[in-house]
Structure formats: structure tokens, C-alpha cells
C-alpha atoms as a PDB file:
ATOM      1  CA  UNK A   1       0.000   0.000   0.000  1.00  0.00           C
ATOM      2  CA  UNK A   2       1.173   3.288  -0.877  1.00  0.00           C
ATOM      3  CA  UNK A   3       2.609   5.440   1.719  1.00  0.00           C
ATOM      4  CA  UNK A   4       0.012   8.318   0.955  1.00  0.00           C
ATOM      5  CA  UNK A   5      -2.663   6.182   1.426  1.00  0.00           C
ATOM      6  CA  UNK A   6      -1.709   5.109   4.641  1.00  0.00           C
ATOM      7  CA  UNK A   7      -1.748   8.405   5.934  1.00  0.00           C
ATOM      8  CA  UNK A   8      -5.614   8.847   4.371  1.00  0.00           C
ATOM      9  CA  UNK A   9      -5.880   6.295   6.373  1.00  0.00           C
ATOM     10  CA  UNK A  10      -4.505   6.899   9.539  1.00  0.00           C
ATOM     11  CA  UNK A  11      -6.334  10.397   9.770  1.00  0.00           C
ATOM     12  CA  UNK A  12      -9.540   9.282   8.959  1.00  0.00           C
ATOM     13  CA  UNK A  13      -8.861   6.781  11.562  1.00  0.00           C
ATOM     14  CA  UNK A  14      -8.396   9.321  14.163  1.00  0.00           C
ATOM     15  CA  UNK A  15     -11.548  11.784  13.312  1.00  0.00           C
ATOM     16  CA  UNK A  16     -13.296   8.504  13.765  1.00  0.00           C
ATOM     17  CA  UNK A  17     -12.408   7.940  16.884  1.00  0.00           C
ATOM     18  CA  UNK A  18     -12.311  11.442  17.890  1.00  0.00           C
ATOM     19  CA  UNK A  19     -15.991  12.536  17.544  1.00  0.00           C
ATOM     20  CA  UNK A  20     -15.896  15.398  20.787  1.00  0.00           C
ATOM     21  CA  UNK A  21     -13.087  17.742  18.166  1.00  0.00           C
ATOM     22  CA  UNK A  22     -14.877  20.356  16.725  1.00  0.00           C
ATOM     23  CA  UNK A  23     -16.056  20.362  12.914  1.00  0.00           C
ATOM     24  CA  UNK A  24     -16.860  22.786  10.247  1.00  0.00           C
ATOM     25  CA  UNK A  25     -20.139  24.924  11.002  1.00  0.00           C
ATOM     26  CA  UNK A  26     -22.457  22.861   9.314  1.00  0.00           C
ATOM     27  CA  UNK A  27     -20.724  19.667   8.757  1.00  0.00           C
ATOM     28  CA  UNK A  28     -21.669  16.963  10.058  1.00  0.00           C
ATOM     29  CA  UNK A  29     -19.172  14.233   9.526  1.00  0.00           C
ATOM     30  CA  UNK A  30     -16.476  13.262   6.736  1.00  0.00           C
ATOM     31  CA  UNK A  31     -18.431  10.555   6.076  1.00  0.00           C
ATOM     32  CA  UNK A  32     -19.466  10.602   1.987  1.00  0.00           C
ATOM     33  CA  UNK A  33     -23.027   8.846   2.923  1.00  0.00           C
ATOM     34  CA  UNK A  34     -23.960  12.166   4.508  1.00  0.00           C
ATOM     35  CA  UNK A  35     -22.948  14.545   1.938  1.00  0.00           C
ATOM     36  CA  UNK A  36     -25.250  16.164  -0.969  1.00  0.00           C
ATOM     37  CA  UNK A  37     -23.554  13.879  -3.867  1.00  0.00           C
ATOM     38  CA  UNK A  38     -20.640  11.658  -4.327  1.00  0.00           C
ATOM     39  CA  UNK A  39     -18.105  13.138  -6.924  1.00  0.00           C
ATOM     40  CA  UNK A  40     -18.029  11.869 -10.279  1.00  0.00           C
ATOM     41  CA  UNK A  41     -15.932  13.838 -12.143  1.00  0.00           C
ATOM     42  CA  UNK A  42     -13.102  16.508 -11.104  1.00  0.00           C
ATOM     43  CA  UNK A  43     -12.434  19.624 -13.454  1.00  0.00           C
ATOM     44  CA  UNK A  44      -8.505  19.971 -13.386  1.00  0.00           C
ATOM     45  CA  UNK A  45      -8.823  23.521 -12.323  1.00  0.00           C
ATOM     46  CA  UNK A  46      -9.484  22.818  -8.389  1.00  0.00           C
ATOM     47  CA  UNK A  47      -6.091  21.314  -8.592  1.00  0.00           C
ATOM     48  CA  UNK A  48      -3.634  24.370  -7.797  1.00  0.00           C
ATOM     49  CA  UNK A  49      -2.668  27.198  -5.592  1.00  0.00           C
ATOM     50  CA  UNK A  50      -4.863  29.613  -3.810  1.00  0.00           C
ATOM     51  CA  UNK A  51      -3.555  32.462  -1.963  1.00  0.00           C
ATOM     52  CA  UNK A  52      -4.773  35.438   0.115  1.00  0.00           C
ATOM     53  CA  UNK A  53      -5.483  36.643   3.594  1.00  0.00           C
ATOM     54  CA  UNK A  54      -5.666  34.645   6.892  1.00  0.00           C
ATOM     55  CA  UNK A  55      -6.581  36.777   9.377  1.00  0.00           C
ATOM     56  CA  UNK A  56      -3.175  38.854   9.824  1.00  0.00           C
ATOM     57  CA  UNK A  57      -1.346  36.273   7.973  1.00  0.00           C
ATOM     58  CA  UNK A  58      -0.852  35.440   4.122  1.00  0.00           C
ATOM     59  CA  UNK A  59      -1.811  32.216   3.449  1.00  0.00           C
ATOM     60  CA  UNK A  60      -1.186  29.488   0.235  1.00  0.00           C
ATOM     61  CA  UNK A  61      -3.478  26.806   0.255  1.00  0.00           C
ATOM     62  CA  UNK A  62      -2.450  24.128  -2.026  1.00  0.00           C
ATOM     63  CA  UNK A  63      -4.821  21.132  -3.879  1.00  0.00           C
ATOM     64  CA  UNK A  64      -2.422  18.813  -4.710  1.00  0.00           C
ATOM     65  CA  UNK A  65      -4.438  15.722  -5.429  1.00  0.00           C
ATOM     66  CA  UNK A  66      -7.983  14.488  -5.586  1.00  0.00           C
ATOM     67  CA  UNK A  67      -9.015  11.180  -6.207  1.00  0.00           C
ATOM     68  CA  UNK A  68     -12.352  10.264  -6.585  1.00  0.00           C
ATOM     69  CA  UNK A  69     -14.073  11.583  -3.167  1.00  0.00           C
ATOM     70  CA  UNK A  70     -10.568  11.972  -1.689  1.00  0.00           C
ATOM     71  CA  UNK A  71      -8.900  15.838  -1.502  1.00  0.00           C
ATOM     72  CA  UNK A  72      -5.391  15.964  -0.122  1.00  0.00           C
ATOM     73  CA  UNK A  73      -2.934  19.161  -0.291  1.00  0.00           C
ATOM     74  CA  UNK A  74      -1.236  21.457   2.260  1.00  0.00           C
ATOM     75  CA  UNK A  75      -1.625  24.746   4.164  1.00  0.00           C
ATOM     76  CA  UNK A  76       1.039  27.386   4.438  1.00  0.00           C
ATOM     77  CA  UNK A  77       0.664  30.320   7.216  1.00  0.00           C
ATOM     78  CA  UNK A  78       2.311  31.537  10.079  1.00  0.00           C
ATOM     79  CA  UNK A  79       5.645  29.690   9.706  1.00  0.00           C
ATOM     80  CA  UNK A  80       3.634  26.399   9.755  1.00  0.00           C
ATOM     81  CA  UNK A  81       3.282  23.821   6.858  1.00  0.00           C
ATOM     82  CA  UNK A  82       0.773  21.334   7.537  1.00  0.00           C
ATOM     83  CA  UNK A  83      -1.070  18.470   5.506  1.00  0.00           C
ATOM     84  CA  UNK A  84      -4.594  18.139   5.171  1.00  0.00           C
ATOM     85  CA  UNK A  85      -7.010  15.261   3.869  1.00  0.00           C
ATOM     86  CA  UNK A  86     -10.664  15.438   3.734  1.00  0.00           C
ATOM     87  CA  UNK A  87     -13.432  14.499   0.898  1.00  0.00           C
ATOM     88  CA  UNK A  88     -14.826  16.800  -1.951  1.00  0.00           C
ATOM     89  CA  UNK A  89     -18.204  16.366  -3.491  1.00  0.00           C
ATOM     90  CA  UNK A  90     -19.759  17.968  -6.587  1.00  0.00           C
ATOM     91  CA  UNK A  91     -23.108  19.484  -6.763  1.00  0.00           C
ATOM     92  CA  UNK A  92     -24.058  20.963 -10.709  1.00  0.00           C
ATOM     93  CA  UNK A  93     -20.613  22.998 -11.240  1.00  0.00           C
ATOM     94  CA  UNK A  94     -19.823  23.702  -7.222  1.00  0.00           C
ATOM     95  CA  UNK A  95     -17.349  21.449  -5.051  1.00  0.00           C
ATOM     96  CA  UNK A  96     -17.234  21.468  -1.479  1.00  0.00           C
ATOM     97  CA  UNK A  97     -14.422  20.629   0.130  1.00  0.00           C
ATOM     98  CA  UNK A  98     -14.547  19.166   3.958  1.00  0.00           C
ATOM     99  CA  UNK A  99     -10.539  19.159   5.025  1.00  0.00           C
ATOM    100  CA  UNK A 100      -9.005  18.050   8.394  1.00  0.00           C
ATOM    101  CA  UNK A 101      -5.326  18.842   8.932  1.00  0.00           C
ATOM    102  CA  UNK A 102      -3.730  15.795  11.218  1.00  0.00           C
ATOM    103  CA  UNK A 103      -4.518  17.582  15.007  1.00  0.00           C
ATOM    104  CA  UNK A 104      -1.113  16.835  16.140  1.00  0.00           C
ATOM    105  CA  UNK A 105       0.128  20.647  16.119  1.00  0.00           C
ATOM    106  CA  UNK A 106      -1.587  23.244  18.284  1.00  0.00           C
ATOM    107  CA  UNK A 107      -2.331  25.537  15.495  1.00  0.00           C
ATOM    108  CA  UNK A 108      -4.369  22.953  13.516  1.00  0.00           C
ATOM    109  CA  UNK A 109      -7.741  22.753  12.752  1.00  0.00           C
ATOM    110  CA  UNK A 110     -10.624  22.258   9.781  1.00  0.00           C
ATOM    111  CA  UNK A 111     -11.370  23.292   6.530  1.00  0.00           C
ATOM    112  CA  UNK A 112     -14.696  24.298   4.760  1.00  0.00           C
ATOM    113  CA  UNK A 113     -13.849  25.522   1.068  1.00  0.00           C
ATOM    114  CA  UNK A 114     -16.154  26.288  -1.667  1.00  0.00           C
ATOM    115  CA  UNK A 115     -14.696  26.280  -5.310  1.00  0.00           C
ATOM    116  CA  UNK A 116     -17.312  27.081  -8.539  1.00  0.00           C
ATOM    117  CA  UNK A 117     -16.487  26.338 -11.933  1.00  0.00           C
ATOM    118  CA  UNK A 118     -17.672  29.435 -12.998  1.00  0.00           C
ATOM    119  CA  UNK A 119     -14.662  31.386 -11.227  1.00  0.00           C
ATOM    120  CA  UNK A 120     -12.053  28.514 -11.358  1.00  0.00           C
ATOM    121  CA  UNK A 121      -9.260  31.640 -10.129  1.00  0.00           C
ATOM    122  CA  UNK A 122     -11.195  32.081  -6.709  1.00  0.00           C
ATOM    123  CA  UNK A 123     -11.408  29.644  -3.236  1.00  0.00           C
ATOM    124  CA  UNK A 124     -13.803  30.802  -0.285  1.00  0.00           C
ATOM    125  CA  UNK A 125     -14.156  29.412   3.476  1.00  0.00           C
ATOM    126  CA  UNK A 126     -13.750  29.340   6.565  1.00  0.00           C
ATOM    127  CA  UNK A 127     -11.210  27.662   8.969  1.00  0.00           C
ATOM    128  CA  UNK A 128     -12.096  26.233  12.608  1.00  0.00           C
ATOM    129  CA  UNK A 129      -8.996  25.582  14.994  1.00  0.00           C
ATOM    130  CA  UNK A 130      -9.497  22.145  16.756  1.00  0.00           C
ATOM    131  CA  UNK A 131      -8.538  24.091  20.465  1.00  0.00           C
ATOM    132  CA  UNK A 132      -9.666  27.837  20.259  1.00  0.00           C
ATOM    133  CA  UNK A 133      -7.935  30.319  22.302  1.00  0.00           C
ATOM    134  CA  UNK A 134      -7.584  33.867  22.372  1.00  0.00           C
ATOM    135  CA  UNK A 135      -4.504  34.063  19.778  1.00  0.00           C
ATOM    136  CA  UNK A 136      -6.269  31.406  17.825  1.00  0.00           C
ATOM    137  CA  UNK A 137     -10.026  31.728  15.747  1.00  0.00           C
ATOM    138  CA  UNK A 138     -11.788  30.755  13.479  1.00  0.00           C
ATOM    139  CA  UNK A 139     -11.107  32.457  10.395  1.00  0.00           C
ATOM    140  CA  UNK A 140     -12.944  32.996   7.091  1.00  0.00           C
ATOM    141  CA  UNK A 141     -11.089  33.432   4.122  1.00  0.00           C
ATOM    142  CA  UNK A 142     -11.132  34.576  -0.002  1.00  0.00           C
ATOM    143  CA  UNK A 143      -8.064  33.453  -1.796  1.00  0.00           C
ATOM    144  CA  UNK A 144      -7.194  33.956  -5.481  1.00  0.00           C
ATOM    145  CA  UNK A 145      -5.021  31.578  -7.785  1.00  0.00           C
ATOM    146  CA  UNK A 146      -1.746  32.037  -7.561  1.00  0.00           C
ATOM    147  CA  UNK A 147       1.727  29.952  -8.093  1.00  0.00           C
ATOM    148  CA  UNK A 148       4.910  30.509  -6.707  1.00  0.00           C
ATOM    149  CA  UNK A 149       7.274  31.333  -8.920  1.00  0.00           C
ATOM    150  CA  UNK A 150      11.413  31.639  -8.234  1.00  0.00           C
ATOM    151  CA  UNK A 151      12.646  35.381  -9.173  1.00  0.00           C
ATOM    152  CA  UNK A 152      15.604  36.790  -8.820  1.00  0.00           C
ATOM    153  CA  UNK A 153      14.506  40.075  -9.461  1.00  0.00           C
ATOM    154  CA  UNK A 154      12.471  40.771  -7.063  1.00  0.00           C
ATOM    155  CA  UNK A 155      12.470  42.726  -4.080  1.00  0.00           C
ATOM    156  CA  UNK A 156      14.639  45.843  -2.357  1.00  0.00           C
ATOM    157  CA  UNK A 157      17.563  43.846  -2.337  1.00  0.00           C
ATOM    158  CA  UNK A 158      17.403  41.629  -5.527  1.00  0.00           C
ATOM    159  CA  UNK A 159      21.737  41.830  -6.233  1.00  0.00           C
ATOM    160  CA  UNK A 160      21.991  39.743  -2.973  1.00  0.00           C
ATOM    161  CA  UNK A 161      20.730  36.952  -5.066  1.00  0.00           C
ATOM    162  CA  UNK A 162      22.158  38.270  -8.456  1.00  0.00           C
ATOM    163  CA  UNK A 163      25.910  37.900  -7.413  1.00  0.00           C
ATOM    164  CA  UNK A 164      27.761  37.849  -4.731  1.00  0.00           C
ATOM    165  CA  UNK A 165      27.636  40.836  -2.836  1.00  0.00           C
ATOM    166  CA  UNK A 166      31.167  43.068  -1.649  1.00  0.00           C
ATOM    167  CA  UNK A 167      31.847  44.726   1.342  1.00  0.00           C
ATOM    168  CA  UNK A 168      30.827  48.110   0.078  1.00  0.00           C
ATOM    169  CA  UNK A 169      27.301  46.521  -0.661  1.00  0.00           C
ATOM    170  CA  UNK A 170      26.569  46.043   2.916  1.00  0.00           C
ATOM    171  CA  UNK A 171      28.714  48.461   5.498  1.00  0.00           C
ATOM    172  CA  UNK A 172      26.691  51.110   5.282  1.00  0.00           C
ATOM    173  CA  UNK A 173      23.272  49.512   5.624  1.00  0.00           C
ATOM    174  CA  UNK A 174      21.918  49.321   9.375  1.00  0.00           C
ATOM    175  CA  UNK A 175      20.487  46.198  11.426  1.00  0.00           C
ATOM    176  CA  UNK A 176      17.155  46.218  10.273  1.00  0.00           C
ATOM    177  CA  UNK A 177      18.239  46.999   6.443  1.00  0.00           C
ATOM    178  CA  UNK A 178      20.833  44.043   6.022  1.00  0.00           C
ATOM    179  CA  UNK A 179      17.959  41.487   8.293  1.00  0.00           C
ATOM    180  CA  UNK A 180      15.829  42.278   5.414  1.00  0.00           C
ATOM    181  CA  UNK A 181      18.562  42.029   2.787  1.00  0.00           C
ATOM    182  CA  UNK A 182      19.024  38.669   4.455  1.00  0.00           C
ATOM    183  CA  UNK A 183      15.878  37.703   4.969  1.00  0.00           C
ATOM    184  CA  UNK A 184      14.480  38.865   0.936  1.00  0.00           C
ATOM    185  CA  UNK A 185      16.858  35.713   0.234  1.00  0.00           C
ATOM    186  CA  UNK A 186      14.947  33.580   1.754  1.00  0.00           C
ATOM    187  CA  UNK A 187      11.688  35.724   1.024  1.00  0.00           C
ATOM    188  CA  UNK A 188      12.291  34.852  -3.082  1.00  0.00           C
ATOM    189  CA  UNK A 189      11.978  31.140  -2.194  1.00  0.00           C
ATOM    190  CA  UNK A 190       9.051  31.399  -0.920  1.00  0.00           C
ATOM    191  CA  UNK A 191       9.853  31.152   2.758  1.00  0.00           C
ATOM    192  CA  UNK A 192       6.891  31.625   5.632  1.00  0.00           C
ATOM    193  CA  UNK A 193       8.669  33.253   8.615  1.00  0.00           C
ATOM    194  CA  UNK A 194       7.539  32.778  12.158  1.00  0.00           C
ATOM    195  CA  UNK A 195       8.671  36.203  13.321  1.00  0.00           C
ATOM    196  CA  UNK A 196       5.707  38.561  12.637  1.00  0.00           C
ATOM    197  CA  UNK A 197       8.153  41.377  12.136  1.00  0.00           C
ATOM    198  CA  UNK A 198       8.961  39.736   9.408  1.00  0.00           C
ATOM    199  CA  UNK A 199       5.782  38.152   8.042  1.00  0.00           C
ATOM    200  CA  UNK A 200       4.741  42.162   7.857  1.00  0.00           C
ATOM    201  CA  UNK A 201       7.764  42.953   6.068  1.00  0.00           C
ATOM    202  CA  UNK A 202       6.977  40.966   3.337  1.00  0.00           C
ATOM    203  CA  UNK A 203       3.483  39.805   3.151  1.00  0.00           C
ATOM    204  CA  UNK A 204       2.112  42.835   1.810  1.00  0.00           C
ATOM    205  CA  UNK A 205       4.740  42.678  -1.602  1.00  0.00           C
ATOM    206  CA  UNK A 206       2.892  41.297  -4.616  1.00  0.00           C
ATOM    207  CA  UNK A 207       5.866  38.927  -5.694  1.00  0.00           C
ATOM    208  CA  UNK A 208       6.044  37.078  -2.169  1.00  0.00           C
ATOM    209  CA  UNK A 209       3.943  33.729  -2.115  1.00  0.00           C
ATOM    210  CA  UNK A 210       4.491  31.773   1.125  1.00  0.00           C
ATOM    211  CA  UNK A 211       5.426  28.638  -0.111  1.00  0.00           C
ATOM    212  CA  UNK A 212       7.466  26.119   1.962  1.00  0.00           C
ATOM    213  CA  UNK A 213       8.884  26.195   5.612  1.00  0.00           C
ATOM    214  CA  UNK A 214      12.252  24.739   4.754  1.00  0.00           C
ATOM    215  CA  UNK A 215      14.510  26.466   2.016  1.00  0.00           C
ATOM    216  CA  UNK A 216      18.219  25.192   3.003  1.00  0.00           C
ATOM    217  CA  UNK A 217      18.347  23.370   0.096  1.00  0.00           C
ATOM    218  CA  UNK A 218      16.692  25.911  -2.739  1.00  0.00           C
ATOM    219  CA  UNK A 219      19.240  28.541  -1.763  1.00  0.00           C
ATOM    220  CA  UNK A 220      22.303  29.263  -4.588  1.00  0.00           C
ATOM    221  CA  UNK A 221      26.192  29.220  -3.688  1.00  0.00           C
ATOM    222  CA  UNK A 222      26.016  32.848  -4.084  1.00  0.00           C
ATOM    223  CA  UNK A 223      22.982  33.189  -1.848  1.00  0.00           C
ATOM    224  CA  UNK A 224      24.328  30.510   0.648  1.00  0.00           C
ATOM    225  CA  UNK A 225      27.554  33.097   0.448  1.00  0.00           C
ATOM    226  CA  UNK A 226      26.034  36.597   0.858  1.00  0.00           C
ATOM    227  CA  UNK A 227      23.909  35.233   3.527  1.00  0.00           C
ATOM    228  CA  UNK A 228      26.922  34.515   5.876  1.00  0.00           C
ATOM    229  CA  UNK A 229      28.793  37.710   4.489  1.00  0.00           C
ATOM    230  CA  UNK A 230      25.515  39.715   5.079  1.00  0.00           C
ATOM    231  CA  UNK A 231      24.676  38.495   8.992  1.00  0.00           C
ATOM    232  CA  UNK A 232      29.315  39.127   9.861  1.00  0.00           C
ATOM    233  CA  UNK A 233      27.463  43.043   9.544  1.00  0.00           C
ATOM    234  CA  UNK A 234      24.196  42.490  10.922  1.00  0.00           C
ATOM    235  CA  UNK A 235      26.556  40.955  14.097  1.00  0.00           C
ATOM    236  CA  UNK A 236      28.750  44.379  13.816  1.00  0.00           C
ATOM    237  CA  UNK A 237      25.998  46.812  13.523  1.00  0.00           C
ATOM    238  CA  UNK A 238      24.746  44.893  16.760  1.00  0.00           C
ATOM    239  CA  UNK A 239      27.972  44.955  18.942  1.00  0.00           C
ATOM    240  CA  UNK A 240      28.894  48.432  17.524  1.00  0.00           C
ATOM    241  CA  UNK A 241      26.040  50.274  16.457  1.00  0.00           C
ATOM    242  CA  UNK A 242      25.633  52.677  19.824  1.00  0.00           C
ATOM    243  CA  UNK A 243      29.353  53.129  19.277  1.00  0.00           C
ATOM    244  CA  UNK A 244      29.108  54.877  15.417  1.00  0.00           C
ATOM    245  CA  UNK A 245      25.532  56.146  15.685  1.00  0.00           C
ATOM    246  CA  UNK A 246      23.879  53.328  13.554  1.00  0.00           C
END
């Protein structure tokens, strides 16, 4: 048996035997016997990337695989990249999508997403955190098709990706300029950062598309270089900044 569908699986096994979590407003289980229709055809175009606000947060939401009744893909936000599995059914040219991410991280919770043939570019729903609290709600959400997409180009900073950067590049920047130098690096890939600071930095610039939680293998020798060149200053400006004014 495939690896994948062991993990279907395994997570419907646990929302079986875990029938006190809290669902979707309005849905009653993931079972398909209770749903409107069973699927019998997918259109290609729920397949993809959807991204948009989450709250504070920029989120990508990515369908990665349906199969039959069976919806799988991933959710990017707040530094976190978690899996999510749930059934889709098909009613005229609207799918609903019921999604469960695995409960095993704090932040996790449920899907409801509503996708219409007749605006393939366009996701809407809501989100339901499995434990509530104060920092974490339910959220509703409208995200619009979009892929990431590698660019060099982009950004304040883009020549700390283009080649690799000199002295002069950097010594007169302060803290906060070269951490976002730095950090732009990473920002290209398609990083999500934890650090709000820096999730507002970049989450409101059209090119960024949180993508991926992990980027130490994506980055270039010359990126891989400037990065270590780049935080030698950021240490300098922080053990001698008072000292010159910076």
C-alpha cells in the first residue's frame, strides 16, 4: 500500500475515533453517505494554488491531489506547513471541500472551502482551529489563484541573489536593512517566517507567495555566500552600532 494512502488512512482513523473535536459549522461528519452527492468527475482547475489573507497572515493553500471523493494538499501560514485530507463532493458545477489537517500541532484545525467552476481563479471558506484560544479563531477566508514562482529580481535587495555581494554593498546599511537584505533571500523562495516582524515585512509585496517552511536546500552558492557575508554586519551593527551612531 502506498505510503500516501496510509496516511488517508490513519487520519480518517483518528476523526473517527475522535468525535468530541470540533467540525466545520455545518458539517456533520467526513463521512461521503452524509454529503449532498458523491463526486463523479473533477475539473482539473481545483487542482492548484490559492492564496490570500488569513486573518493577519498570508496564506497558500495548495490542492495537490484528488481522487475520486478523496482531496489531499497542504496549508502554508504563520511559519507552519501542515497536511490536510478530507473528501470533496460535486453538486451541478460547485465542489465542497470538507478538510481536516492531522490535530497533532496546536495551530491545527478544519477546513470548509467552496470552489465554482464558474470562477475557477477564486477559493472561499472558513477555517475552525481544533482548540480555540484567544490568539487562535476561526477564520474565514477569499483566496485567489496564484503559483509561486522563483525570481531573482524581485524585491529591495534583488543583487543579494544576483551575485555575490562586496563589502561596500553592505557596510553602510543598518540592522534592520541588512535582516531584510538577508531575509528577501529567503523571502524569493518562498519562505513563511515565524517572526511577525517579518511576516509584515513581506506579506504585503505582490511577488512574495508563502510557499514552503524549509529552504536550506533551494538557496544558490552565491545566496548561501552573501547570507553569511551579510549576517558578519548584521553581528557588527549589533555589537557596535551605539558606538558609530547606527
Amino acid at each position: 500500500m502506498k505510503l500516501t494512502n496510509l496516511f488517508a488512512l490513519a487520519i480518517l482513523g483518528i476523526l473517527a475515533a475522535c468525535g468530541n473535536e470540533p467540525k466545520p459549522p455545518g458539517d456533520s461528519s467526513l463521512n461521503p453517505s452524509t454529503q449532498d452527492a458523491a463526486l463523479t468527475g473533477t475539473s482539473p482547475g481545483i487542482l492548484g494554488s490559492f492564496v490570500g489573507d488569513f486573518g493577519t497572515n498570508k496564506i497558500t493553500l495548495l490542492i495537490t491531489k484528488v481522487l475520486k471523493d478523496t482531496i489531499e494538499g497542504r496549508s502554508v501560514v504563520g511559519g507552519n506547513d501542515r497536511p490536510f485530507i478530507g473528501l470533496v463532493t460535486k453538486k451541478d458545477s460547485v465542489y465542497n471541500i470538507d478538510a481536516r489537517e492531522p490535530g497533532d500541532d496546536k495551530n491545527d484545525g478544519a477546513f470548509k472551502i467552496l470552489y465554482k467552476e464558474s470562477n475557477k481563479d477564486v477559493v472561499v471558506g472558513n477555517w475552525v482551529p481544533y482548540k480555540e484560544t484567544p490568539q487562535l479563531k476561526a477564520k474565514q477566508f477569499s483566496l485567489s489563484r496564484k503559483s509561486f514562482v522563483y525570481s531573482k529580481d524581485v524585491g529591495i535587495y534583488p543583487q543579494a541573489s544576483q551575485r555575490l555581494l562586496k563589502d561596500d554593498d553592505v557596510n553602510n546599511l543598518t540592522k534592520w536593512e541588512l535582516e531584510v537584505m538577508r531575509n528577501e533571500i529567503f523571502a524569493r523562495h518562498g519562505y513563511c517566517f515565524k517572526k511577525k516582524n517579518l511576516r509584515e515585512t513581506f506579506e504585503d509585496r505582490d511577488w512574495y507567495v508563502p510557499h514552503t517552511t524549509d529552504v536550506k536546500n533551494l538557496l544558490s552558492d552565491t545566496e548561501i555566500k552573501n547570507v553569511t557575508l551579510i549576517k558578519k554586519y548584521e553581528k557588527y551593527a549589533e555589537d557596535y552600532g551605539d558606538e558609530f551612531g547606527r
